[in-house]
N, C-alpha and C. Protein backbone atom coordinates (compact mmCIF):
# COMPACT_ATOMS: atom_id res chain seq x y z
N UNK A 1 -31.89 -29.84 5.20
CA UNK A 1 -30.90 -30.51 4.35
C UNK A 1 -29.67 -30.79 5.21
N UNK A 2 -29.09 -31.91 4.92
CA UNK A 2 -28.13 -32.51 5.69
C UNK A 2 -26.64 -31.94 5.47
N UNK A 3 -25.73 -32.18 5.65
CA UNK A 3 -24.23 -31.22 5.49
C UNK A 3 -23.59 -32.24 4.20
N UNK A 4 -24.27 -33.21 3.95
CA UNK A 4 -23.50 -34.15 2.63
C UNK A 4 -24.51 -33.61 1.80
N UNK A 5 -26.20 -33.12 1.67
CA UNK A 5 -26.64 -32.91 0.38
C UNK A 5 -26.39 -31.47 0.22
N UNK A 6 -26.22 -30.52 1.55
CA UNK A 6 -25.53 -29.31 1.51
C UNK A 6 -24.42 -29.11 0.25
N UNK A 7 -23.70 -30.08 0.59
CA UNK A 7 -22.14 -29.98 -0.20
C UNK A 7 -22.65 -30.81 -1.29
N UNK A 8 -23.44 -31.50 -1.68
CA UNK A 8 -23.46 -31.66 -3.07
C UNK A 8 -24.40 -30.87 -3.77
N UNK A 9 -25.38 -29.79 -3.28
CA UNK A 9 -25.67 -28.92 -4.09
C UNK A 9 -25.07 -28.07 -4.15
N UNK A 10 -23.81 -27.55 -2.84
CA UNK A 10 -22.64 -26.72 -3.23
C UNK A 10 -21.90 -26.82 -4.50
N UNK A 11 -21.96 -28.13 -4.75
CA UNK A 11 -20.90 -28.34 -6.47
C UNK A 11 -21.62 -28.61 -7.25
N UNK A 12 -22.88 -28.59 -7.10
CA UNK A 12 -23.96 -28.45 -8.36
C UNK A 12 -24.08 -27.62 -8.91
N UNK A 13 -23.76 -26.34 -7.85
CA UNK A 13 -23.87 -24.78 -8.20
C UNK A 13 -22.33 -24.44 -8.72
N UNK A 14 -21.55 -25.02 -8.08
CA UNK A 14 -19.99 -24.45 -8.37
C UNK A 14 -19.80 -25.28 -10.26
N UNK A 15 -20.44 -26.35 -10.08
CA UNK A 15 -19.75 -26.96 -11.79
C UNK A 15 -21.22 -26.35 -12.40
N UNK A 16 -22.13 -25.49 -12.16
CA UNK A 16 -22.58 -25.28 -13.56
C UNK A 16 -22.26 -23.58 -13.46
N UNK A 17 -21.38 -22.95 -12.51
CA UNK A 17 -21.16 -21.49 -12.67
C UNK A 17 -19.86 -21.86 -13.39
N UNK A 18 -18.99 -22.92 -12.76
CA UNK A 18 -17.75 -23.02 -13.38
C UNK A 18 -18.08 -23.15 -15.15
N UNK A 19 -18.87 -23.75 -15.81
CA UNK A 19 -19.69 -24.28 -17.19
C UNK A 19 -20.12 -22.80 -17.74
N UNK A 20 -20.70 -21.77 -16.98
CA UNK A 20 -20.90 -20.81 -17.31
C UNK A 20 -20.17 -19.38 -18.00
N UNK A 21 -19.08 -19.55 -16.81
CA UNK A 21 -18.23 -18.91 -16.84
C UNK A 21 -16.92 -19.05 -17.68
N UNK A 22 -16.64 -20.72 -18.03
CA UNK A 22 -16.09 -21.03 -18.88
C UNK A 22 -16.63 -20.86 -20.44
N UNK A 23 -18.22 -20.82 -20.49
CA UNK A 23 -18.51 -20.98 -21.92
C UNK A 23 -18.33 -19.35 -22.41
N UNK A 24 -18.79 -18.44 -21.44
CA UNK A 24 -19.19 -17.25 -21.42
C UNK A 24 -17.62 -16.47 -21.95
N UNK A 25 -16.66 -16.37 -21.27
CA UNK A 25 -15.02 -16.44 -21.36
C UNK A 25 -14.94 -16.69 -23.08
N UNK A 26 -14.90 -17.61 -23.35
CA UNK A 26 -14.59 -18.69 -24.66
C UNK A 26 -15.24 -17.91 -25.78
N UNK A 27 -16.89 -17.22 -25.23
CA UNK A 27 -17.74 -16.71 -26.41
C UNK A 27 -17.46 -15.23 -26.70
N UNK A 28 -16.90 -14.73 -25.57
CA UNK A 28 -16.31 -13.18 -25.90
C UNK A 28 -15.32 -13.69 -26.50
N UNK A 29 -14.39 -14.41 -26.47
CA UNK A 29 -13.20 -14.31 -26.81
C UNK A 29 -12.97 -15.06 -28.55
N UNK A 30 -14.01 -15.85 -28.68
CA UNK A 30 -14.18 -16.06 -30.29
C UNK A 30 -15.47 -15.35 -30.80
N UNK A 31 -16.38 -14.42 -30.19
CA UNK A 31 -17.03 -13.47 -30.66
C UNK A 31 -16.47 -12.28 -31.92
N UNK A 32 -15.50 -12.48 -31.84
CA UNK A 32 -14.72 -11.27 -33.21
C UNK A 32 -14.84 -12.23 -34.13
N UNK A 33 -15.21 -11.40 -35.18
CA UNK A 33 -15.42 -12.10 -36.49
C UNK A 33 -13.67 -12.07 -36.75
N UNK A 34 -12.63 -11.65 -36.45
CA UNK A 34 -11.13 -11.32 -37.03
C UNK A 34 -10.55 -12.51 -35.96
N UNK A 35 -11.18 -13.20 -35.22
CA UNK A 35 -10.47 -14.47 -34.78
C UNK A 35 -10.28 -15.77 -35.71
N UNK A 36 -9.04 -16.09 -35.77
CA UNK A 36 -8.81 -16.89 -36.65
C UNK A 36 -8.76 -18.84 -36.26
N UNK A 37 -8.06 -18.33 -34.78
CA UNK A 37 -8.05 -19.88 -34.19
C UNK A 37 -9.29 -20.27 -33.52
N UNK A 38 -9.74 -21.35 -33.94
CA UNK A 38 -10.85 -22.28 -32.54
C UNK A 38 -10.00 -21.99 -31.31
N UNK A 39 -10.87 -22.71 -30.08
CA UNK A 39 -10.28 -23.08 -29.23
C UNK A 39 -9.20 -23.95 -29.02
N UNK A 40 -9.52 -25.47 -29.88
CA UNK A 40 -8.55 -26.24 -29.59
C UNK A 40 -7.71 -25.85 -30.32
N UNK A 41 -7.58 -24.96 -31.55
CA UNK A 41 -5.80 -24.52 -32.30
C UNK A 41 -5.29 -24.04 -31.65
N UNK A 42 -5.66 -22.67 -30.84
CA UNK A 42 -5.14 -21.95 -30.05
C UNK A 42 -4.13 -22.85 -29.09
N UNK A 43 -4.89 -23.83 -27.92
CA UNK A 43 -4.08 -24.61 -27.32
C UNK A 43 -2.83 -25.45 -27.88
N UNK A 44 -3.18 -25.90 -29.24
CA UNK A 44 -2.08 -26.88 -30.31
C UNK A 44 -1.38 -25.59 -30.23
N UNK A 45 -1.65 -24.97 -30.65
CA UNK A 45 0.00 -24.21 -30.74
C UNK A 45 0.89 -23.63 -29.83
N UNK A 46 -0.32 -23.23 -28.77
CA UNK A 46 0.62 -23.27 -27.40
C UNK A 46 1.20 -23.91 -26.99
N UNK A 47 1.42 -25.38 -27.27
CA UNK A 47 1.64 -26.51 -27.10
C UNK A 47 3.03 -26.73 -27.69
N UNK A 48 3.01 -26.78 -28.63
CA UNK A 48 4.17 -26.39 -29.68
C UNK A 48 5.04 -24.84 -29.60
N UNK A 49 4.54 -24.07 -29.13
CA UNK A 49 4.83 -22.63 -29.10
C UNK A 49 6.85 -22.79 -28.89
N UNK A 50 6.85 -23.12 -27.74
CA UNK A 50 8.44 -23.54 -27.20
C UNK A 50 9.24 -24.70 -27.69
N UNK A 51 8.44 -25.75 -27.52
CA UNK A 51 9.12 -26.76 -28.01
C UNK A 51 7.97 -27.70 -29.49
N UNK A 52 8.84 -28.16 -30.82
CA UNK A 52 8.11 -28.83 -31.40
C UNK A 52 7.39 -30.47 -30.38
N UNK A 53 6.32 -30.67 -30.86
CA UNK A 53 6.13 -31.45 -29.70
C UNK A 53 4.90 -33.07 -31.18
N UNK A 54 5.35 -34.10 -30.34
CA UNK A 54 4.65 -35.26 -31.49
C UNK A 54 2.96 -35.38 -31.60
N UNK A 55 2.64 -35.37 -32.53
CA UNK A 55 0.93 -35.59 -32.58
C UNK A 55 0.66 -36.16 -31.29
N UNK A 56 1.51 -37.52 -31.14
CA UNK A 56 0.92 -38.10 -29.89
C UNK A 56 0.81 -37.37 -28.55
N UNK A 57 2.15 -36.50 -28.08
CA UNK A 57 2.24 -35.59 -27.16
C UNK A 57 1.20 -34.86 -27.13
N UNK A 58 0.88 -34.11 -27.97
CA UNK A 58 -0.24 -33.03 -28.47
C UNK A 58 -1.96 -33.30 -28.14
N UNK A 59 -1.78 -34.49 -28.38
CA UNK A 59 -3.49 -35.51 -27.99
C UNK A 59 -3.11 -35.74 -26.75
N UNK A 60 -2.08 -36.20 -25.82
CA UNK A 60 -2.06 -36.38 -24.76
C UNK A 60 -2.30 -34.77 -23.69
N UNK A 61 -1.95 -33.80 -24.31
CA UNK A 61 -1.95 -32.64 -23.79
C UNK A 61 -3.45 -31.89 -23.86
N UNK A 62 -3.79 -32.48 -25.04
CA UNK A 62 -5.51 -31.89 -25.22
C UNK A 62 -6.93 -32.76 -25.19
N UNK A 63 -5.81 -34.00 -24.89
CA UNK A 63 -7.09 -34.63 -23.72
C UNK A 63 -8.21 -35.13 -25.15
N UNK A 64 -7.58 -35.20 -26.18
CA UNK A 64 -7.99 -35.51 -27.37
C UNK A 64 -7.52 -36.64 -28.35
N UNK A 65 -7.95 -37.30 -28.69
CA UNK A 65 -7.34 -38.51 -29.76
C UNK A 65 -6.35 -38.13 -30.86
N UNK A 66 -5.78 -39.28 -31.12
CA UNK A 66 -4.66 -38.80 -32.29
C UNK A 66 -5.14 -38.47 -33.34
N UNK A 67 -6.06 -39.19 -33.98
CA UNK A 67 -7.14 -38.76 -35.45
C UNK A 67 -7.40 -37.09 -34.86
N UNK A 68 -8.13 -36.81 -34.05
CA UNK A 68 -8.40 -35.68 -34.02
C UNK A 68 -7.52 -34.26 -33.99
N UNK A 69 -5.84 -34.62 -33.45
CA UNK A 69 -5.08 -34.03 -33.59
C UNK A 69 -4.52 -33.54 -35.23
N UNK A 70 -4.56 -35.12 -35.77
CA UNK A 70 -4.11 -35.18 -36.87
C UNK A 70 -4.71 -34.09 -38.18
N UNK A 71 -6.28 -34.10 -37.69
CA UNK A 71 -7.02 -33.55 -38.62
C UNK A 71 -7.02 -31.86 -38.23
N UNK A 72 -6.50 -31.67 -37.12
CA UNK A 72 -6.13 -30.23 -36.43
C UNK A 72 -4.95 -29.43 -37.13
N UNK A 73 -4.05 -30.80 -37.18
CA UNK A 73 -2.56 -30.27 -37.61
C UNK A 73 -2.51 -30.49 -39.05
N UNK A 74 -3.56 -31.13 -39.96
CA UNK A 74 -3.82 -31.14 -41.43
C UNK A 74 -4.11 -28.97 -41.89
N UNK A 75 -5.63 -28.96 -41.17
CA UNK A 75 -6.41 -27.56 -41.11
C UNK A 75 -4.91 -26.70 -40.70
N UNK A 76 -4.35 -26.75 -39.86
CA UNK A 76 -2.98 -25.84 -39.43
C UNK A 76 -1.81 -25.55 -40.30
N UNK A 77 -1.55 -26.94 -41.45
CA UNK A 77 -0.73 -26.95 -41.52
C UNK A 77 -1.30 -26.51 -43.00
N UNK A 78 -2.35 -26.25 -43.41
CA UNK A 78 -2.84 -25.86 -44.80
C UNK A 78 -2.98 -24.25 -44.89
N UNK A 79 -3.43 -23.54 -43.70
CA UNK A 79 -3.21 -22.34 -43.14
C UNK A 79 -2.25 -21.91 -42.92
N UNK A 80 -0.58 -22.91 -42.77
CA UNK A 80 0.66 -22.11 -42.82
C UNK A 80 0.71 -21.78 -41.33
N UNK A 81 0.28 -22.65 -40.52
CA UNK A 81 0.80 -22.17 -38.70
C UNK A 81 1.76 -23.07 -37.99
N UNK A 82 1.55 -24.30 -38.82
CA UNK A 82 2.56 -25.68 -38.35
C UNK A 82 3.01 -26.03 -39.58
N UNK A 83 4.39 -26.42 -39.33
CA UNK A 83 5.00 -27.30 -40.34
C UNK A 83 4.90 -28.59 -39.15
N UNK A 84 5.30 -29.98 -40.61
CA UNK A 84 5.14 -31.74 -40.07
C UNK A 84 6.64 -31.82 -40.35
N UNK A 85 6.92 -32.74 -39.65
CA UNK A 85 8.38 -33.59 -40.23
C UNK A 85 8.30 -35.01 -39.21
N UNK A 86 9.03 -35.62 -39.93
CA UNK A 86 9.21 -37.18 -39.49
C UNK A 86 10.22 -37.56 -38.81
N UNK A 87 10.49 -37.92 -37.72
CA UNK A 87 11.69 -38.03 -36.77
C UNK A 87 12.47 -38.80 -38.07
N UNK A 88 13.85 -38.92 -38.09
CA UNK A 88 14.75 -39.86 -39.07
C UNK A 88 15.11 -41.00 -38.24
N UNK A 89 14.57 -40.81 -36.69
CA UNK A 89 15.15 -42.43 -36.06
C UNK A 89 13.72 -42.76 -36.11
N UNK A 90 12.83 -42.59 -36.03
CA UNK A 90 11.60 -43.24 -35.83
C UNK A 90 10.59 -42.58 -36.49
N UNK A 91 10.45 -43.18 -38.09
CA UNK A 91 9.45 -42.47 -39.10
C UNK A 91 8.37 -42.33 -38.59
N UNK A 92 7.85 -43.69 -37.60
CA UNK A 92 6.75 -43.20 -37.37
C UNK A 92 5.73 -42.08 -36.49
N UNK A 93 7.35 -41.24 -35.81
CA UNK A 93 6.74 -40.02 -35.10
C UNK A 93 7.01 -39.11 -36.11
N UNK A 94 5.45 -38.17 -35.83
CA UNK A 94 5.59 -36.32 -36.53
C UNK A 94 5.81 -35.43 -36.14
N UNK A 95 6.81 -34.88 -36.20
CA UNK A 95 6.73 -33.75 -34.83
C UNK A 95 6.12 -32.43 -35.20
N UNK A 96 5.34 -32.00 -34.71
CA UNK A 96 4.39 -30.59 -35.07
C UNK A 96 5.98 -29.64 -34.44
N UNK A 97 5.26 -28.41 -35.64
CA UNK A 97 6.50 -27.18 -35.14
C UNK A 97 5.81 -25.89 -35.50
N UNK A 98 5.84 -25.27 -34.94
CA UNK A 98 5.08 -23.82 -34.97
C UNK A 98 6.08 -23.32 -36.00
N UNK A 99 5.03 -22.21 -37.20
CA UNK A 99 6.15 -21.63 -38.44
C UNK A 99 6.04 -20.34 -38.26
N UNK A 100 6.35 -19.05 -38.40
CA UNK A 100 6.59 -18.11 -38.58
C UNK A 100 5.04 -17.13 -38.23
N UNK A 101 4.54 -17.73 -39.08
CA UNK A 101 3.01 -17.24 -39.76
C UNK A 101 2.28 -17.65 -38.27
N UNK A 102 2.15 -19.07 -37.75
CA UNK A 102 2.10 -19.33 -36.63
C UNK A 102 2.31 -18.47 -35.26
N UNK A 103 3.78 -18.02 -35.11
CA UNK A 103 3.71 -17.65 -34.20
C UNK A 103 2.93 -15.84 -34.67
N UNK A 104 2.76 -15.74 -35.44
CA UNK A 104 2.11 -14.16 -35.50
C UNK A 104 0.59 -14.32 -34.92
N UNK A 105 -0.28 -15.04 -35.49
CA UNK A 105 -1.53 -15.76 -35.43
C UNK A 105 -1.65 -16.51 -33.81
N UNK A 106 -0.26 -16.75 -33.06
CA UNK A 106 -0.98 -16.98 -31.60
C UNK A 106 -1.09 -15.69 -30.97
N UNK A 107 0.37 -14.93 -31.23
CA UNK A 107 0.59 -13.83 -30.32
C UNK A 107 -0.44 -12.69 -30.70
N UNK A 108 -0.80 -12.94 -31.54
CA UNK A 108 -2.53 -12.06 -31.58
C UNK A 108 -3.57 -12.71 -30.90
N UNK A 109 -3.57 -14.18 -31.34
CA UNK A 109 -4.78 -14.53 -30.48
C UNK A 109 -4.82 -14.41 -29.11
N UNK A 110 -3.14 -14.65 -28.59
CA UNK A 110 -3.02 -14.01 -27.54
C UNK A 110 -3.37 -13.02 -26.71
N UNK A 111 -3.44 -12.25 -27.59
CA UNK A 111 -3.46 -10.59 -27.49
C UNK A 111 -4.38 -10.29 -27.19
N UNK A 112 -6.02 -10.94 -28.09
CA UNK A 112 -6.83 -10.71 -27.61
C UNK A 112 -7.82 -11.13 -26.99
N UNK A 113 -7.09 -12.62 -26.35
CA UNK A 113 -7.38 -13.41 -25.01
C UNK A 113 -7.10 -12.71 -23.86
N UNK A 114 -6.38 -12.12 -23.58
CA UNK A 114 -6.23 -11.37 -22.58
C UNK A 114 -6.66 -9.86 -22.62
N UNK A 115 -7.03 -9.52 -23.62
CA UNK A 115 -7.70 -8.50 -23.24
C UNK A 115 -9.72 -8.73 -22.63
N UNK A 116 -10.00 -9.77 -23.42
CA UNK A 116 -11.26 -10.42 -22.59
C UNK A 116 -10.84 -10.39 -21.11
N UNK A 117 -10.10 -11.18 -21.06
CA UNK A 117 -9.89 -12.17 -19.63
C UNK A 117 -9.14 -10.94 -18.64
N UNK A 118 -8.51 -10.00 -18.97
CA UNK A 118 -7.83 -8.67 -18.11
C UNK A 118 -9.11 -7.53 -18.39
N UNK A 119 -9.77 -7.56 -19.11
CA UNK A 119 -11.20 -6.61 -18.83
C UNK A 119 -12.23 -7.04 -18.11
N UNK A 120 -12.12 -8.61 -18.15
CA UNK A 120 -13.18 -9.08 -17.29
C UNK A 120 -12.97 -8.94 -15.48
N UNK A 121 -11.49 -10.13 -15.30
CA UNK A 121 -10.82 -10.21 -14.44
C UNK A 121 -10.35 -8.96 -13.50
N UNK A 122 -9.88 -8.10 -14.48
CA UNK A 122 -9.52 -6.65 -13.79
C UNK A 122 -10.90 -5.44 -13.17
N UNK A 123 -11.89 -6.05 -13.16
CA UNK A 123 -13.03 -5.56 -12.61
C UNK A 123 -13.14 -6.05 -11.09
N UNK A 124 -12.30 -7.09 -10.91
CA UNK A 124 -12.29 -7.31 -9.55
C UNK A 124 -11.42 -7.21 -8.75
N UNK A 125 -12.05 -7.08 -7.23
CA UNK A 125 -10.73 -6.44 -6.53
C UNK A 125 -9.77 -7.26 -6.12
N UNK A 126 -8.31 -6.20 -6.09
CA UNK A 126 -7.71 -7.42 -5.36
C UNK A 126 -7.42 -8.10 -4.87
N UNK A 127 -8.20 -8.19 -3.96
CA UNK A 127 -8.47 -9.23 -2.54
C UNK A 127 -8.97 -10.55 -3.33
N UNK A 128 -9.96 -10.58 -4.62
CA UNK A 128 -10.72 -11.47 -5.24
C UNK A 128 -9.75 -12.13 -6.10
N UNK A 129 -9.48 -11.57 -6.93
CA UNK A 129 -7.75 -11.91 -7.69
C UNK A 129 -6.99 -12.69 -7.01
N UNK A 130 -6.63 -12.75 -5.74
CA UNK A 130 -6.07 -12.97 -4.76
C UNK A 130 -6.36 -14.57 -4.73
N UNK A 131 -7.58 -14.03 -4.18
CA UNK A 131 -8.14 -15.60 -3.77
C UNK A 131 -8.41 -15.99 -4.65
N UNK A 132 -9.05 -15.80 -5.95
CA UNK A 132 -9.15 -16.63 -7.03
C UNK A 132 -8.29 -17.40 -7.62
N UNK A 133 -7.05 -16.78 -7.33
CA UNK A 133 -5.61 -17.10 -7.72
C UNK A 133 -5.69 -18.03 -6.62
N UNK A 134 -5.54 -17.98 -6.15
CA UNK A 134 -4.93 -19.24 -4.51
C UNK A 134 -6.05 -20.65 -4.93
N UNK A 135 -7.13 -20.45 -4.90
CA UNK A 135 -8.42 -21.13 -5.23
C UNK A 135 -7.85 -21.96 -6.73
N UNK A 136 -7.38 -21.63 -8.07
CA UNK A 136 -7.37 -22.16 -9.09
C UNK A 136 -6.11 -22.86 -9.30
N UNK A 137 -4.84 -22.60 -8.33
CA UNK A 137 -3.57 -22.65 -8.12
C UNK A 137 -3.93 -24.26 -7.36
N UNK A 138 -4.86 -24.50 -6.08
CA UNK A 138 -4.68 -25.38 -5.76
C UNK A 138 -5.47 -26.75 -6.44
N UNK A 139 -6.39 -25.69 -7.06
CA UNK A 139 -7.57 -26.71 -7.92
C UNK A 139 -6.46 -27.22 -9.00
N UNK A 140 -5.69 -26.54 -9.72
CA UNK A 140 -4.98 -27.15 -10.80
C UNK A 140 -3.62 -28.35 -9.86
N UNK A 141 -3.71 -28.06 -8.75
CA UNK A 141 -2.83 -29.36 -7.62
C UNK A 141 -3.87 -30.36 -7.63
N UNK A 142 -4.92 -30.43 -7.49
CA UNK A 142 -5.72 -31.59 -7.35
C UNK A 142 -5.81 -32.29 -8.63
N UNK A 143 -5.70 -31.47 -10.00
CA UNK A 143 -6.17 -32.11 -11.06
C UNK A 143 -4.72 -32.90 -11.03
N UNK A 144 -3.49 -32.35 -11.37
CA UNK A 144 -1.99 -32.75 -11.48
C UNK A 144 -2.02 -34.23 -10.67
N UNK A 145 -2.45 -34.20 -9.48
CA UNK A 145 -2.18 -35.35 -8.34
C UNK A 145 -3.36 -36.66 -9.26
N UNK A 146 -4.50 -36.10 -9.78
CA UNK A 146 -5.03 -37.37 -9.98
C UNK A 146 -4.65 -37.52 -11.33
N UNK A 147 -4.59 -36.92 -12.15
CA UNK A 147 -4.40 -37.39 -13.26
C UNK A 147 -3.09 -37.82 -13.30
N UNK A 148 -2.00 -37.47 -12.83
CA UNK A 148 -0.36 -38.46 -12.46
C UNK A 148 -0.45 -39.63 -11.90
């Protein structure tokens, strides 16, 4: 095998461990029956967590359509995690805002996102941490550069 089909079964193997490891992550971590957010709420409200932020912002951040936001922040906002309001200069923006109830419901989900991800993660040494960190630090530079 040649050093170009080398390296493309190198990322054959790297995007379906990366697929693995991502689904695997995701399934411990909504495996509790006492989890309340999906995946994508969790992110909407992180999203919102600091600053209220517009449906449109929100789909632009989750890489998701506005209908689909919309119907996110309907389910959210019927559950009491987001309040809506209407800009007064420009009705036609909504700005999502994390409510009270909200922030209790991330900082748990929080809570026990990282205890997956620090029981998993913390099994390795720190030399691996290390580099994993350096490794995902620059991978998230490559995504930033193309998608800007």
């Amino acid at each position: 095998m040649n050093a170009s089909g080398m390296k493309e079964k190198r990322l054959e193997d790297l995007d379906r461990v990366f697929q693995e490891v991502a689904r695997s992550i995701s399934g411990k971590i909504f495996q509790n029956a006492d989890q309340v957010l999906t995946h994508p709420q969790y992110f909407m409200l992180k999203r919102i967590e600091s600053n209220p932020a517009t449906v449109s912002e929100v789909a632009d951040y989750l890489g998701v359509s506005l209908s689909a936001v919309t119907s996110m922040a309907d389910r959210l906002v019927k559950m009491g995690y987001v309040s809506r309001k209407r800009s007064e200069d420009d009705r036609r923006l909504v700005w999502l805002k994390l409510t009270p109830a909200g922030r209790e419901v991330l900082a748990e989900s929080t809570r026990k996102r990282r205890e997956v991800v620090y029981g998993l993660l913390g099994r390795l040494p720190e030399e691996d941490l290390t580099a994993l960190h350096d490794i995902y630090t620059r991978l998230l530079g490559l995504i930033k550069e193309v998608v800007d």
